[in-house]
PDB file of N, CA and C in Angstrom:
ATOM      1  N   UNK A   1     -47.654   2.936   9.498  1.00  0.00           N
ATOM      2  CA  UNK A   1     -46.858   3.723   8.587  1.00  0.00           C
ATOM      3  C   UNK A   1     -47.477   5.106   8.400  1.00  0.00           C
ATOM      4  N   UNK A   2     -48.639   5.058   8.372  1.00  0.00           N
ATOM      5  CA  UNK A   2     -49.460   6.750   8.288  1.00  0.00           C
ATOM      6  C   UNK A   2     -49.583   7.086   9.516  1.00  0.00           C
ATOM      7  N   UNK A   3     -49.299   6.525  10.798  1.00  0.00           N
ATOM      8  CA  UNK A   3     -49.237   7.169  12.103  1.00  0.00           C
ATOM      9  C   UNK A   3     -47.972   8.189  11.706  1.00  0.00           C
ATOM     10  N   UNK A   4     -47.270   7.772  11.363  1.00  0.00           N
ATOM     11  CA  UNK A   4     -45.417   8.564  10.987  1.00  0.00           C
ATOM     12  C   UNK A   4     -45.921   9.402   9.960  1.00  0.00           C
ATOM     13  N   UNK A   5     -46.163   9.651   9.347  1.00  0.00           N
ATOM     14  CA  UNK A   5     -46.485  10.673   8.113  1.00  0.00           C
ATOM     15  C   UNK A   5     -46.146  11.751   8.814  1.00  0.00           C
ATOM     16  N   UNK A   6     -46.154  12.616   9.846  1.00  0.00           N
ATOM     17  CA  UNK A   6     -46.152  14.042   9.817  1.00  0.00           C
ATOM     18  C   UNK A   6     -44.569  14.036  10.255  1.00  0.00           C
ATOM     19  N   UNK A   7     -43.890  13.157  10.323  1.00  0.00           N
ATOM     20  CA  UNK A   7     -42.122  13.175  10.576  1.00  0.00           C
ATOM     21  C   UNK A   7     -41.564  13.183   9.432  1.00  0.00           C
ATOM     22  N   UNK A   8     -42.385  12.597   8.063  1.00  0.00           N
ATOM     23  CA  UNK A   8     -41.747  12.370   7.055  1.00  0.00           C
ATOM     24  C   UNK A   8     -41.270  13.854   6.379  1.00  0.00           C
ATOM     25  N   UNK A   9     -40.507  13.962   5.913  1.00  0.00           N
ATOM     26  CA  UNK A   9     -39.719  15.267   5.801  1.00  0.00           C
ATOM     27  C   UNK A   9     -39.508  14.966   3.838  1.00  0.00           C
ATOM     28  N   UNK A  10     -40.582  14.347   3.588  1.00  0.00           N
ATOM     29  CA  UNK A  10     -40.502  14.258   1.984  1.00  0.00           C
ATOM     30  C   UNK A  10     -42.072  14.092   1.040  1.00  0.00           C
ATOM     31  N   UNK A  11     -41.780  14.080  -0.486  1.00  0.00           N
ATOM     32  CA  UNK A  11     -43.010  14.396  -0.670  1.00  0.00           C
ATOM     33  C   UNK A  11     -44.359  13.518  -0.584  1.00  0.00           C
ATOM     34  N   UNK A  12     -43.727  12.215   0.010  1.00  0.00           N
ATOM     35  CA  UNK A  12     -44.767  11.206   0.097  1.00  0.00           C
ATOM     36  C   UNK A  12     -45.437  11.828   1.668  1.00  0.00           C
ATOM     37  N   UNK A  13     -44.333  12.532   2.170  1.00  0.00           N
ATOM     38  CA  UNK A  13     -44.964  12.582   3.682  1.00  0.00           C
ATOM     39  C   UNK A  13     -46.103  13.712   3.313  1.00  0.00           C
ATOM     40  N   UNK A  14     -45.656  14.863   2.533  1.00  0.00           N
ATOM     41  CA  UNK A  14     -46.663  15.526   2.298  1.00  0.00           C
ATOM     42  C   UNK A  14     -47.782  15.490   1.719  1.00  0.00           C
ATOM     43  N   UNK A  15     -47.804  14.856   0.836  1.00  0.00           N
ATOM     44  CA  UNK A  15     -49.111  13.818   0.436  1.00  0.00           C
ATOM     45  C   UNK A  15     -50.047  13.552   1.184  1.00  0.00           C
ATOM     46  N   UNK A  16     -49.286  12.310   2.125  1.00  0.00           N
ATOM     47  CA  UNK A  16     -50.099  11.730   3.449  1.00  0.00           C
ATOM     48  C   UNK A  16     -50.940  12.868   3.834  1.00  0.00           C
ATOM     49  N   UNK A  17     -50.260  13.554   4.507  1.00  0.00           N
ATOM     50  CA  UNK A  17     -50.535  14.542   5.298  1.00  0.00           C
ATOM     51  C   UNK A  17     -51.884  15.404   4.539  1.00  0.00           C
ATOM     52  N   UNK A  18     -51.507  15.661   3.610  1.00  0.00           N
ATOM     53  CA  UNK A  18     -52.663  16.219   2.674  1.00  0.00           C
ATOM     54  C   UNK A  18     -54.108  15.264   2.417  1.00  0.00           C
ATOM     55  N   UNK A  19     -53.901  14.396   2.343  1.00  0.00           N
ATOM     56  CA  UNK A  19     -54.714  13.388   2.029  1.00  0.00           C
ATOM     57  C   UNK A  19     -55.588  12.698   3.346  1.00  0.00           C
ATOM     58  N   UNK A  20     -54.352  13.010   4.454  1.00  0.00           N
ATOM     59  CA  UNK A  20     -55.248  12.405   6.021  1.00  0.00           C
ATOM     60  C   UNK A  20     -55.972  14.127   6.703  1.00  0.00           C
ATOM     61  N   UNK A  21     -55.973  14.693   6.314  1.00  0.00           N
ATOM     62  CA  UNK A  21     -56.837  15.975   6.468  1.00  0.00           C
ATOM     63  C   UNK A  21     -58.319  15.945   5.243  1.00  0.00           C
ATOM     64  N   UNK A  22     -57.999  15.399   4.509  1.00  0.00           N
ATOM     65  CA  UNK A  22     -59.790  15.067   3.980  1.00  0.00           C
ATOM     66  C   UNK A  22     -60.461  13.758   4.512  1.00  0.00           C
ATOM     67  N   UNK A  23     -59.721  12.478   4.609  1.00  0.00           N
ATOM     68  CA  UNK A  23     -60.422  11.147   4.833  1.00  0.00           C
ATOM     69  C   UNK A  23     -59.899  10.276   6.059  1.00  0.00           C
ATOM     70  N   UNK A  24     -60.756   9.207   6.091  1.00  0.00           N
ATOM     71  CA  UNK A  24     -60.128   8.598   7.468  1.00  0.00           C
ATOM     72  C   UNK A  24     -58.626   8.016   6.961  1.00  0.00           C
ATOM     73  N   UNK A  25     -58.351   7.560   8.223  1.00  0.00           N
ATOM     74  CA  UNK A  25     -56.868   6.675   8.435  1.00  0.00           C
ATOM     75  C   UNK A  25     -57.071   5.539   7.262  1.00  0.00           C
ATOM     76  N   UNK A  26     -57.690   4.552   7.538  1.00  0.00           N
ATOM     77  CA  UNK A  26     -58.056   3.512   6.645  1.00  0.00           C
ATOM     78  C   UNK A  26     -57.900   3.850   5.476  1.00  0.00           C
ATOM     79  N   UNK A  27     -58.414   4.813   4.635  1.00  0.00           N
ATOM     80  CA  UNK A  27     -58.620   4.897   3.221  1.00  0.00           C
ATOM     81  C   UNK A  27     -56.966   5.233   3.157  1.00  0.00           C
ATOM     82  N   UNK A  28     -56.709   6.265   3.980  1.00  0.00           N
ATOM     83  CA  UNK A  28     -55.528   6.990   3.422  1.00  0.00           C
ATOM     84  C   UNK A  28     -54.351   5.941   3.561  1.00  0.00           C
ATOM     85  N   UNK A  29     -54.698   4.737   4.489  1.00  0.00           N
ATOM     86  CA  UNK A  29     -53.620   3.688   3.924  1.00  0.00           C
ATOM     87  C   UNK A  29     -53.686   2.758   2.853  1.00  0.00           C
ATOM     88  N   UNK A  30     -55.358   2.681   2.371  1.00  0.00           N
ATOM     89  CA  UNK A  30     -55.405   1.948   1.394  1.00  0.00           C
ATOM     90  C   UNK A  30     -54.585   2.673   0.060  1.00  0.00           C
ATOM     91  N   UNK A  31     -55.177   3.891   0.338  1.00  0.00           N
ATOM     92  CA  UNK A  31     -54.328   4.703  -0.917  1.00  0.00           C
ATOM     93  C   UNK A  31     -53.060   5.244  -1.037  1.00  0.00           C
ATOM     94  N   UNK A  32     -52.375   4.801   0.062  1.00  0.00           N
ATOM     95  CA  UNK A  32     -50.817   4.964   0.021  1.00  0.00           C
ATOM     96  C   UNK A  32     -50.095   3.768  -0.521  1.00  0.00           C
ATOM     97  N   UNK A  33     -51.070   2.744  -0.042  1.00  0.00           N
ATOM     98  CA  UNK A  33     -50.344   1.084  -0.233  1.00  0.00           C
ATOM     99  C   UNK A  33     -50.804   1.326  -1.781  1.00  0.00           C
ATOM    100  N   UNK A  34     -52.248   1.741  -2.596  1.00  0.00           N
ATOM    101  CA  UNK A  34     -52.378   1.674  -3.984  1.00  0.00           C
ATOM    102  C   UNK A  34     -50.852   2.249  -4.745  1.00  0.00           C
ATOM    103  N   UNK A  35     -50.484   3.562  -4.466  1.00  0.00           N
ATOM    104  CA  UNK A  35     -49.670   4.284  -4.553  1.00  0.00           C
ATOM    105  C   UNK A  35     -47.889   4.276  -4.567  1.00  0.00           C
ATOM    106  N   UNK A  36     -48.114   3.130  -3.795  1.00  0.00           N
ATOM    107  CA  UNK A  36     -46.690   2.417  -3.477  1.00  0.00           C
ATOM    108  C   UNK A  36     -46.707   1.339  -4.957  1.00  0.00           C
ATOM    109  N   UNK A  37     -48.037   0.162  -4.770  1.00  0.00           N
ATOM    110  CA  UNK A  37     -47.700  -0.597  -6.020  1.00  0.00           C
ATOM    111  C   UNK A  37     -48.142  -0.129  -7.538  1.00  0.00           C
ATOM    112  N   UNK A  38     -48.238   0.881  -7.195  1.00  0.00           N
ATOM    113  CA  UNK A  38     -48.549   1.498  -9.318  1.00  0.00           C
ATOM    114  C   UNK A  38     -47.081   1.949  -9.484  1.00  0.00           C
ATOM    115  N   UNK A  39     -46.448   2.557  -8.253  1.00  0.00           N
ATOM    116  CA  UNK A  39     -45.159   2.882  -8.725  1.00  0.00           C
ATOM    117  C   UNK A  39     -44.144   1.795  -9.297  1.00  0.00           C
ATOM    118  N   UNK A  40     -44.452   0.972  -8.239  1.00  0.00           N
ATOM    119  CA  UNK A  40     -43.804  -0.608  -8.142  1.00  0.00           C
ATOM    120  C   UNK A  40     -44.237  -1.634  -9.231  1.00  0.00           C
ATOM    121  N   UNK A  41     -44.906  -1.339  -9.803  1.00  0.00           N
ATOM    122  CA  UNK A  41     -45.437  -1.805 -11.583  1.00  0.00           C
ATOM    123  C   UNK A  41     -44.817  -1.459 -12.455  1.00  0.00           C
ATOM    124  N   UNK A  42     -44.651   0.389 -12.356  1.00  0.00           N
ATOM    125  CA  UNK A  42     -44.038   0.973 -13.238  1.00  0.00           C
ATOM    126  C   UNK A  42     -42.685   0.689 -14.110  1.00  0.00           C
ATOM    127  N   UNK A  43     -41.814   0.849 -12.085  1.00  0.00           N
ATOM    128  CA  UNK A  43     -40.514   0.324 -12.761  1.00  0.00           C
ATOM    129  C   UNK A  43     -40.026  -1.274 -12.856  1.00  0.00           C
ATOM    130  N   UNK A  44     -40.949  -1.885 -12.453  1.00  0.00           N
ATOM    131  CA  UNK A  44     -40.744  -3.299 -13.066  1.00  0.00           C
ATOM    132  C   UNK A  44     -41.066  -3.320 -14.374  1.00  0.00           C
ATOM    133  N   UNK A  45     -42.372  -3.036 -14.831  1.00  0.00           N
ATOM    134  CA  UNK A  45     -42.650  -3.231 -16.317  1.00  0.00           C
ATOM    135  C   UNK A  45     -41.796  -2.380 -17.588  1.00  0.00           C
ATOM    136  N   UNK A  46     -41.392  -0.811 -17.034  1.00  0.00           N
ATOM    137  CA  UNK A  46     -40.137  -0.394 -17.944  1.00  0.00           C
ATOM    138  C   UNK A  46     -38.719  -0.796 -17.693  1.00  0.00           C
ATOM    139  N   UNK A  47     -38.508  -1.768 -16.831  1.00  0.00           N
ATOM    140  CA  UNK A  47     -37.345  -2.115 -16.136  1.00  0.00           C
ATOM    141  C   UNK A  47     -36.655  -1.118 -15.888  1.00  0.00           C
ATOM    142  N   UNK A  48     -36.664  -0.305 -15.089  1.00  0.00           N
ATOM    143  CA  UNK A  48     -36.048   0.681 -14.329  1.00  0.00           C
ATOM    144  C   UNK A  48     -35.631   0.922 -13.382  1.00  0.00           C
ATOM    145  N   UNK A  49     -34.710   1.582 -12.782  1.00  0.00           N
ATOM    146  CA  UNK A  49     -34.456   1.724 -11.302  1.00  0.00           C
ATOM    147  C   UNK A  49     -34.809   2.934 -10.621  1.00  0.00           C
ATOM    148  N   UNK A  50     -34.867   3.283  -9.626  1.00  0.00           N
ATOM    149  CA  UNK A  50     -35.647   4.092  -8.725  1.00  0.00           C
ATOM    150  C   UNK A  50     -34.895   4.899  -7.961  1.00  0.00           C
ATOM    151  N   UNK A  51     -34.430   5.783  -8.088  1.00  0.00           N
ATOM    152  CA  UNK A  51     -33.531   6.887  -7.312  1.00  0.00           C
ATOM    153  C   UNK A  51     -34.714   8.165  -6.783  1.00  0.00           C
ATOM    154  N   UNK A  52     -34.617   7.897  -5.408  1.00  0.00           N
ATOM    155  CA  UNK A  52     -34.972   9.567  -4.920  1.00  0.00           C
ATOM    156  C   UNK A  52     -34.758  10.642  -5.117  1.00  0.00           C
ATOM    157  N   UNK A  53     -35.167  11.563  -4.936  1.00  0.00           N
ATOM    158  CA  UNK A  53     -34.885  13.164  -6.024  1.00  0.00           C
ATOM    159  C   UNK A  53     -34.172  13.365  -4.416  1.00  0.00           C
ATOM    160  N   UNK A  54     -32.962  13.976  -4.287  1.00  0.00           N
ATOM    161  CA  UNK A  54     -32.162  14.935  -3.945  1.00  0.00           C
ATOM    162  C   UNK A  54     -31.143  14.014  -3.043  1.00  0.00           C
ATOM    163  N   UNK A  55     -31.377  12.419  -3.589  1.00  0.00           N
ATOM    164  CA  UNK A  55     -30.419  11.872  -2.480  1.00  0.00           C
ATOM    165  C   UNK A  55     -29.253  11.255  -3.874  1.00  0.00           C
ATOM    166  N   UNK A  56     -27.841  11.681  -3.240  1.00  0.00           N
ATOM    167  CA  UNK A  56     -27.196  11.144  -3.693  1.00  0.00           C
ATOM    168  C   UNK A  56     -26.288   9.476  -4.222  1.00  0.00           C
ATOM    169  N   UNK A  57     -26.497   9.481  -5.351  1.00  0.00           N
ATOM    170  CA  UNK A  57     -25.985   7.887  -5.517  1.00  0.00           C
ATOM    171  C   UNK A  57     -24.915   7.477  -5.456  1.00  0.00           C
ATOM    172  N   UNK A  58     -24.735   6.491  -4.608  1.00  0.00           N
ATOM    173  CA  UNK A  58     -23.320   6.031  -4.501  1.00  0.00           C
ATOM    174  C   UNK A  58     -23.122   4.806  -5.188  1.00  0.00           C
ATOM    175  N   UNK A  59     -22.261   4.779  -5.918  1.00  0.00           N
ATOM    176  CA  UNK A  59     -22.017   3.275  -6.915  1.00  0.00           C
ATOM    177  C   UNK A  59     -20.434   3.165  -6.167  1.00  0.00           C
ATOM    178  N   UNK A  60     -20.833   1.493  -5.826  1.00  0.00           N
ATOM    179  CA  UNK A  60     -19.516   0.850  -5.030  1.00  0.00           C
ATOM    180  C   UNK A  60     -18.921  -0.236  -6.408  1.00  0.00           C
ATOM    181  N   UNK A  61     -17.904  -0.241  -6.451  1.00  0.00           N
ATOM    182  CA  UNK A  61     -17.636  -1.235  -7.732  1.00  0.00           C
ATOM    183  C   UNK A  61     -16.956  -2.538  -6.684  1.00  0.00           C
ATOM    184  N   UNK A  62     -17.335  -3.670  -7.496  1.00  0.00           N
ATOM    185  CA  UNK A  62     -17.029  -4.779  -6.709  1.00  0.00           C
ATOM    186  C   UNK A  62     -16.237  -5.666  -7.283  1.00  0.00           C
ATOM    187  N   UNK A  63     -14.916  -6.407  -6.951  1.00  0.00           N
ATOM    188  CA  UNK A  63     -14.210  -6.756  -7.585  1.00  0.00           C
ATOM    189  C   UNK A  63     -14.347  -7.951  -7.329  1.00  0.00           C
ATOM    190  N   UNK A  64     -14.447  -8.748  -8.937  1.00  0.00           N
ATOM    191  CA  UNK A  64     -14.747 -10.093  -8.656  1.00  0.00           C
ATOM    192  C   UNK A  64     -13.265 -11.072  -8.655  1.00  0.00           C
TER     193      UNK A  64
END
């Protein structure tokens, strides 16, 4: 997944990218995977949902 970082065209990619220019590969996946589950705590524990900044939401209504 941090081999791909310099395709990523968002701000996690830039991160990476920032972060694999000071330390090795290894760390910088340990600290992406940290990074992934503090987020993934977050909105479980405020029960929240998770929308990307600039992508649009589509709500499909489903008829029961």
């Amino acid at each position: 997944m941090v081999r791909r970082a310099p395709q990523w065209n968002s701000a996690a990619g830039v991160w990476v990218r920032g972060v694999l220019q000071r330390r090795p590969v290894r760390l910088v996946t340990m600290a992406l995977a940290n990074k992934m589950t503090r987020i993934a705590w977050a909105l479980m524990t405020r029960n929240e949902v998770y929308y990307a900044k600039g992508r649009m939401l589509t709500v499909a209504k489903v008829v029961t």
